[in-house]
C-alpha atoms as a PDB file:
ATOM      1  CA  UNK A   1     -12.168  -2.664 -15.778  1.00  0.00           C
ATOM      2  CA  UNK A   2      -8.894  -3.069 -14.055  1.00  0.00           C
ATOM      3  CA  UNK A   3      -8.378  -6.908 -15.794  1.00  0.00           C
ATOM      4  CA  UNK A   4      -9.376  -4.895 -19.050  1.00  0.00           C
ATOM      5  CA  UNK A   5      -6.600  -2.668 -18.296  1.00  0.00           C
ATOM      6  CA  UNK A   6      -3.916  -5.578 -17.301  1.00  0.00           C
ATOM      7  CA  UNK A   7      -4.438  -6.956 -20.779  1.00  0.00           C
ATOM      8  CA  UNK A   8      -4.308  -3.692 -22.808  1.00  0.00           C
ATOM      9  CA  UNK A   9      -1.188  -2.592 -20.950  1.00  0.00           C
ATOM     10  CA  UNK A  10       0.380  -6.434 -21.662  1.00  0.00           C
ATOM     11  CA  UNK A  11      -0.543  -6.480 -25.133  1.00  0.00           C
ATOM     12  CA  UNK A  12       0.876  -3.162 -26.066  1.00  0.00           C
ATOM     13  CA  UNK A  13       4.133  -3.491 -23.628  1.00  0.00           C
ATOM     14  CA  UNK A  14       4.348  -7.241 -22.819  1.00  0.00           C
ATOM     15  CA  UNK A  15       5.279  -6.363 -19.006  1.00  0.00           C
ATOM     16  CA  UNK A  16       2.739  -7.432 -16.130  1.00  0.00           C
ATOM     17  CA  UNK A  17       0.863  -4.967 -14.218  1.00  0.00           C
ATOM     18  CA  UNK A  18       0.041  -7.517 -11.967  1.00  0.00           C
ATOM     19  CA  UNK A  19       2.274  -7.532  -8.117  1.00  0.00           C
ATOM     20  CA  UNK A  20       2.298 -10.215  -6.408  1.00  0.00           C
ATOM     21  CA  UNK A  21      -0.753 -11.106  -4.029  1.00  0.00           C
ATOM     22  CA  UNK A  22      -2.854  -7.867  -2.731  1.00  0.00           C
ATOM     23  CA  UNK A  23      -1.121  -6.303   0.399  1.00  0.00           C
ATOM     24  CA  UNK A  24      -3.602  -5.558   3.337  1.00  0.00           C
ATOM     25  CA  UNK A  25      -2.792  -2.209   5.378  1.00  0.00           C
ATOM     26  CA  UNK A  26      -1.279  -4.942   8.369  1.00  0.00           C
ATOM     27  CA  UNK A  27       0.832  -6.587   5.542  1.00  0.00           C
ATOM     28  CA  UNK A  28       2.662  -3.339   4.451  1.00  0.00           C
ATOM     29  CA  UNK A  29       3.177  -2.090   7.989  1.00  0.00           C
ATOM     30  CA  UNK A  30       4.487  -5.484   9.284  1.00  0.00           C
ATOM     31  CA  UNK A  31       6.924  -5.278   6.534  1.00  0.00           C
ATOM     32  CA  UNK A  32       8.089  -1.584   7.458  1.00  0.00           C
ATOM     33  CA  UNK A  33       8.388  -2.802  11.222  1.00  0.00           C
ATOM     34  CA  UNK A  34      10.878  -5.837   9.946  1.00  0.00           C
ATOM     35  CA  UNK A  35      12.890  -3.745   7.245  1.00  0.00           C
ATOM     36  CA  UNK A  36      13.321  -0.728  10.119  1.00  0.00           C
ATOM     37  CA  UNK A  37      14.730  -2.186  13.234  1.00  0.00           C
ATOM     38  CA  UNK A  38      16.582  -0.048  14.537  1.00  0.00           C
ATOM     39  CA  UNK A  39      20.050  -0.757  16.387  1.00  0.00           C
ATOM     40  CA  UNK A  40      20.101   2.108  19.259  1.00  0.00           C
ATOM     41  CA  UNK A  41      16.921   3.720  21.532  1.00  0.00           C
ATOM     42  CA  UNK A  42      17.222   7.219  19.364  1.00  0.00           C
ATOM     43  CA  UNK A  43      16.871   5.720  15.851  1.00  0.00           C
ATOM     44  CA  UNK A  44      13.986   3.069  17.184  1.00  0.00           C
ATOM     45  CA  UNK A  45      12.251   6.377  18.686  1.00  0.00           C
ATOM     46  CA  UNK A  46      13.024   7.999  15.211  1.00  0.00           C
ATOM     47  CA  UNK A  47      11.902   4.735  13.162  1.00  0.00           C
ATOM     48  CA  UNK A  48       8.946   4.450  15.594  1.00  0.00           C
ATOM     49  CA  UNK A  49       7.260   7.626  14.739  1.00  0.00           C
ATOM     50  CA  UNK A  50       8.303   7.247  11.030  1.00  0.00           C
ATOM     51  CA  UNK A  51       6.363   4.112  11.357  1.00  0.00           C
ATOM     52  CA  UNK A  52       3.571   5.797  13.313  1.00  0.00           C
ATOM     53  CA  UNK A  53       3.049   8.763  10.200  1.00  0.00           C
ATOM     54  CA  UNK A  54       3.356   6.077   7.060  1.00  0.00           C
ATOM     55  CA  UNK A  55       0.701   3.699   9.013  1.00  0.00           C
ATOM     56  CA  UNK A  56      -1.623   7.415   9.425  1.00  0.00           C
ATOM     57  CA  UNK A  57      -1.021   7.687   5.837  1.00  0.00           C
ATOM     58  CA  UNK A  58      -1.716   4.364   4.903  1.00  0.00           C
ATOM     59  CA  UNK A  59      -4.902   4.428   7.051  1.00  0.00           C
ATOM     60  CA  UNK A  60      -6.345   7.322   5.639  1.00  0.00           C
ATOM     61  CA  UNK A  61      -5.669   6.137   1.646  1.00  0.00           C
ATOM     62  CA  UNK A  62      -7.097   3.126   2.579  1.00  0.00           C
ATOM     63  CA  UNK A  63     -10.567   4.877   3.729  1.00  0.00           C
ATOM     64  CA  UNK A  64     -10.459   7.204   1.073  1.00  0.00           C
ATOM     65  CA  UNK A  65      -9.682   4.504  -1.404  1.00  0.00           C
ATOM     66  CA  UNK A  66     -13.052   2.817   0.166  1.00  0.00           C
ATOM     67  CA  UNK A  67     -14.898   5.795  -0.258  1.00  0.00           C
ATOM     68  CA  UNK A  68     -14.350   5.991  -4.072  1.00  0.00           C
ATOM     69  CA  UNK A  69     -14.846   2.820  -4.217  1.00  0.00           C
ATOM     70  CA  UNK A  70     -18.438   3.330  -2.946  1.00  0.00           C
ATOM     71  CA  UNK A  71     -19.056   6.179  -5.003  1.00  0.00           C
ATOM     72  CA  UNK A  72     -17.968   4.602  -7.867  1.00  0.00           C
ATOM     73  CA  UNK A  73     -20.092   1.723  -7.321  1.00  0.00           C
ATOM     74  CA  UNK A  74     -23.015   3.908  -6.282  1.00  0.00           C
ATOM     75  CA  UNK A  75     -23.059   5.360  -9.940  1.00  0.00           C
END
């Protein structure tokens, strides 16, 4: 459905949908750790827990993204 989707959305806008390769949950937070380094201790410990929350967040749309994914495919 989602390749369905690509092509409607290209034929009727002519922009991509498509990103570049799929990012895994390590992929985005590696990239967070090298955009964020920090230059003093209190804006690492800042940066770190910033870090910390967005990888929680990531973590938890990632399961819940697997869990519609099963429901969807269990219907």
């Amino acid at each position: 459905m989602w390749e369905e989707a690509q092509e409607r959305f290209h034929k009727l806008t002519a922009k991509e949908l498509k990103g570049s390769r799929p990012k895994r949950l390590d992929d985005v937070i590696t990239e967070l750790e090298a955009k964020y380094v920090a230059n003093s201790s209190t804006e690492l410990d800042i940066k770190k827990r910033t870090a910390k929350v967005i990888e929680n967040v990531l973590k938890c749309i990632q399961l819940l993204g697997g869990i519609a994914a099963q429901g969807a495919s269990m219907v």
